[in-house]
C-alpha atoms as a PDB file:
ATOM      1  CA  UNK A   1      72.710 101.817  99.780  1.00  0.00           C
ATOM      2  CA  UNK A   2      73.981 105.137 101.414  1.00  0.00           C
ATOM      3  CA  UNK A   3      77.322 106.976 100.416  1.00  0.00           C
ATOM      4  CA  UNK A   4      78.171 107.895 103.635  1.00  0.00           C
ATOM      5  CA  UNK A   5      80.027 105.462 105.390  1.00  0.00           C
ATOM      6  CA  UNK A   6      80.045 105.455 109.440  1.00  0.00           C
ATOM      7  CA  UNK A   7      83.391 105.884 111.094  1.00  0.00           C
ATOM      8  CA  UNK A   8      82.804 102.960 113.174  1.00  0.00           C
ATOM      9  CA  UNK A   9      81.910 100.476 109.668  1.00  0.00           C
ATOM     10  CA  UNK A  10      84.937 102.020 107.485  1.00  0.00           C
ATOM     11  CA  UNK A  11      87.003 100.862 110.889  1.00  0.00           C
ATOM     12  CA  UNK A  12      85.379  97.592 111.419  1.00  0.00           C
ATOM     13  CA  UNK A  13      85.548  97.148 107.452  1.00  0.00           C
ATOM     14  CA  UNK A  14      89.728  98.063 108.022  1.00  0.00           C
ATOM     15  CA  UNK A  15      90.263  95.551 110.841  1.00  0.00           C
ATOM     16  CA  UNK A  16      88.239  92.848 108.805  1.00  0.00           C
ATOM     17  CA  UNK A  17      90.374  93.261 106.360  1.00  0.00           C
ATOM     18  CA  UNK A  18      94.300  93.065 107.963  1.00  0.00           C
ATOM     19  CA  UNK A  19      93.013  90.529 109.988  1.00  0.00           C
ATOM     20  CA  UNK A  20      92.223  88.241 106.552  1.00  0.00           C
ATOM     21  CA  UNK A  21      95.029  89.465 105.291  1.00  0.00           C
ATOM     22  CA  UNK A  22      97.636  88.472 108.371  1.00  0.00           C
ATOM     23  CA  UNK A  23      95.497  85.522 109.343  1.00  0.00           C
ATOM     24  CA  UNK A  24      94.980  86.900 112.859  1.00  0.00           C
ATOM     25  CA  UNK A  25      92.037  87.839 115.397  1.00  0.00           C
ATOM     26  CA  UNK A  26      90.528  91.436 114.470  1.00  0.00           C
ATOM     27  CA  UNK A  27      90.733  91.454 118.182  1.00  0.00           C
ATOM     28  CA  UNK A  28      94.631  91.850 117.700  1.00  0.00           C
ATOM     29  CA  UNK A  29      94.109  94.790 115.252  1.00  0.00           C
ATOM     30  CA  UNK A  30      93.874  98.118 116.865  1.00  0.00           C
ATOM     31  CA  UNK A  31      93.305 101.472 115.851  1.00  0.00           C
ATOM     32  CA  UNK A  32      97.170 102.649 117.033  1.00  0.00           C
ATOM     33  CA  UNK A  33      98.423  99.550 115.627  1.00  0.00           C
ATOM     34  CA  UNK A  34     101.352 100.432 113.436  1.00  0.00           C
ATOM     35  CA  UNK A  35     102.482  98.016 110.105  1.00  0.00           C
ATOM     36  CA  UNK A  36     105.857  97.006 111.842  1.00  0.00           C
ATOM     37  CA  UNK A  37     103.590  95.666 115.007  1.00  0.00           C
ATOM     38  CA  UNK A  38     101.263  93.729 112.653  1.00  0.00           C
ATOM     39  CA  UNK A  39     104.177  92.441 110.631  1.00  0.00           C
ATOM     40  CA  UNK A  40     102.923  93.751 107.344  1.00  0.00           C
ATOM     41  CA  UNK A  41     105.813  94.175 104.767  1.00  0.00           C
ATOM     42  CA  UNK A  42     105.277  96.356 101.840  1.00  0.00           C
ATOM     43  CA  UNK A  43     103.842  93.644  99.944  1.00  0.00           C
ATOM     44  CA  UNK A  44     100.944  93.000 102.462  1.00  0.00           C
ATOM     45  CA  UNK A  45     100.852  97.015 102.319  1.00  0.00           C
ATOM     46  CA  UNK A  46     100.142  96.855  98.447  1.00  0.00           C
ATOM     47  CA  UNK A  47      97.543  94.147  98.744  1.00  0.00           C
ATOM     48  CA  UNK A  48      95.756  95.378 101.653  1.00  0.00           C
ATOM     49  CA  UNK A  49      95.556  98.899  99.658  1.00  0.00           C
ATOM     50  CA  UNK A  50      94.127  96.855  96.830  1.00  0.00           C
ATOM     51  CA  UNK A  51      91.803  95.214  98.806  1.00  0.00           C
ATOM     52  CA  UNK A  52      90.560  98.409 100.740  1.00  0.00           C
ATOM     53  CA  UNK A  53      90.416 100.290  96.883  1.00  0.00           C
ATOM     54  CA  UNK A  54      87.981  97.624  96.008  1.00  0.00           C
ATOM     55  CA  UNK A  55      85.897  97.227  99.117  1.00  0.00           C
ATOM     56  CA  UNK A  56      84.909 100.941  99.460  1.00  0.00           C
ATOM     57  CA  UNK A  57      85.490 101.871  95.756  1.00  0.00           C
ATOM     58  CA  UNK A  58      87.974 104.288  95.708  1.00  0.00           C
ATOM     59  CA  UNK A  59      91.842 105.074  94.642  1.00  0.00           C
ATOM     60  CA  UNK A  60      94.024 105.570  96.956  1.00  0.00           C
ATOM     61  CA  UNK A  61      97.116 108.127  95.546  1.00  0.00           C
ATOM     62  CA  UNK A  62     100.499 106.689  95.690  1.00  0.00           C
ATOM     63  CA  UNK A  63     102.389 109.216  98.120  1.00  0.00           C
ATOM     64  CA  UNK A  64      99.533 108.969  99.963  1.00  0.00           C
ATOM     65  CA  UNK A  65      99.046 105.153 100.861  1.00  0.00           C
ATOM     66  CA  UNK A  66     103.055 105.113 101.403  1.00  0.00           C
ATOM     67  CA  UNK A  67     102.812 107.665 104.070  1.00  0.00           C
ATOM     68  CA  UNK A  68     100.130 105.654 105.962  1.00  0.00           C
ATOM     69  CA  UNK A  69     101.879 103.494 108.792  1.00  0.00           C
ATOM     70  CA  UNK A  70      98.749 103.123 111.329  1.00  0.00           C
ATOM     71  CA  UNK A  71      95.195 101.212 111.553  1.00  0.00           C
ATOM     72  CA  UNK A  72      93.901 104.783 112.323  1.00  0.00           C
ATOM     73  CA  UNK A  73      95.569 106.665 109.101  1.00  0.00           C
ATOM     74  CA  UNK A  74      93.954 104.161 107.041  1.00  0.00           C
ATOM     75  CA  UNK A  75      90.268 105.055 108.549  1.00  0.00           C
ATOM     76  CA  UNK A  76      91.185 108.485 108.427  1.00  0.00           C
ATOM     77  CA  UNK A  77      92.405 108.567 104.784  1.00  0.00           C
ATOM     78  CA  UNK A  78      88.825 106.484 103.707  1.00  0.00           C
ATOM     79  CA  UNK A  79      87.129 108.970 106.065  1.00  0.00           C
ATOM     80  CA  UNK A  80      88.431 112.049 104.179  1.00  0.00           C
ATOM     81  CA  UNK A  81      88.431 110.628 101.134  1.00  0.00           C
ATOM     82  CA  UNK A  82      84.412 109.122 100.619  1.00  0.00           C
ATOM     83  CA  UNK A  83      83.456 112.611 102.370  1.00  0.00           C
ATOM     84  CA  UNK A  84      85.135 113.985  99.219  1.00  0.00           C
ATOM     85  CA  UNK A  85      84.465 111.652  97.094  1.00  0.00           C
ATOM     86  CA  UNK A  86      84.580 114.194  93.317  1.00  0.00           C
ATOM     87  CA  UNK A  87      88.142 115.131  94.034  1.00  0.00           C
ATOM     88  CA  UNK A  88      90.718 114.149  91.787  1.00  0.00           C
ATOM     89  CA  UNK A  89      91.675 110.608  93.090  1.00  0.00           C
ATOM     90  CA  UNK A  90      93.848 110.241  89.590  1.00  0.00           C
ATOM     91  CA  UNK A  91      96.639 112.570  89.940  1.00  0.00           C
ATOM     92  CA  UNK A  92      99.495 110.669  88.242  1.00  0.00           C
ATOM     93  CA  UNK A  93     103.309 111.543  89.003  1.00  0.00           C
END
């Protein structure tokens, strides 16, 4: 079990998971894909955050997961955050 997660498994991991979550082909999902284009309300937002919290074991802020709008700021975020993985992930507001 490594720490490090590849780029290219945090994205496929990503995909995987809007694609469960939207019931559609991963093939649909792309990196530039924004939430309006996949049809994901704030709802599906909330769950898929959930979902992506639990699947690579981390807590994704508030202000930040409401600024995310893209496939690729999601990867980015979980890139940034696992490579800097001690920060403090429990800032409350």
């Amino acid at each position: 079990m490594e720490n490090n997660k590849l780029p290219d498994e945090i994205t496929a991991r990503v995909v995987a998971a809007i694609a469960k979550l939207k019931k559609i082909t991963p093939e649909t999902v792309r990196l530039d894909s924004t939430f309006e284009e996949l049809r994901m309300d704030s709802l599906d937002g909330l769950d898929l955050f959930f979902q992506l919290e639990e699947a690579f074991d981390l807590t994704i802020p508030d202000d930040r997961a409401r600024s995310l709008r893209t496939v690729r700021g999601i990867v980015e975020e979980i890139e940034k955050m696992l490579s800097g993985q001690k920060s403090d992930s429990s800032v409350r507001t």
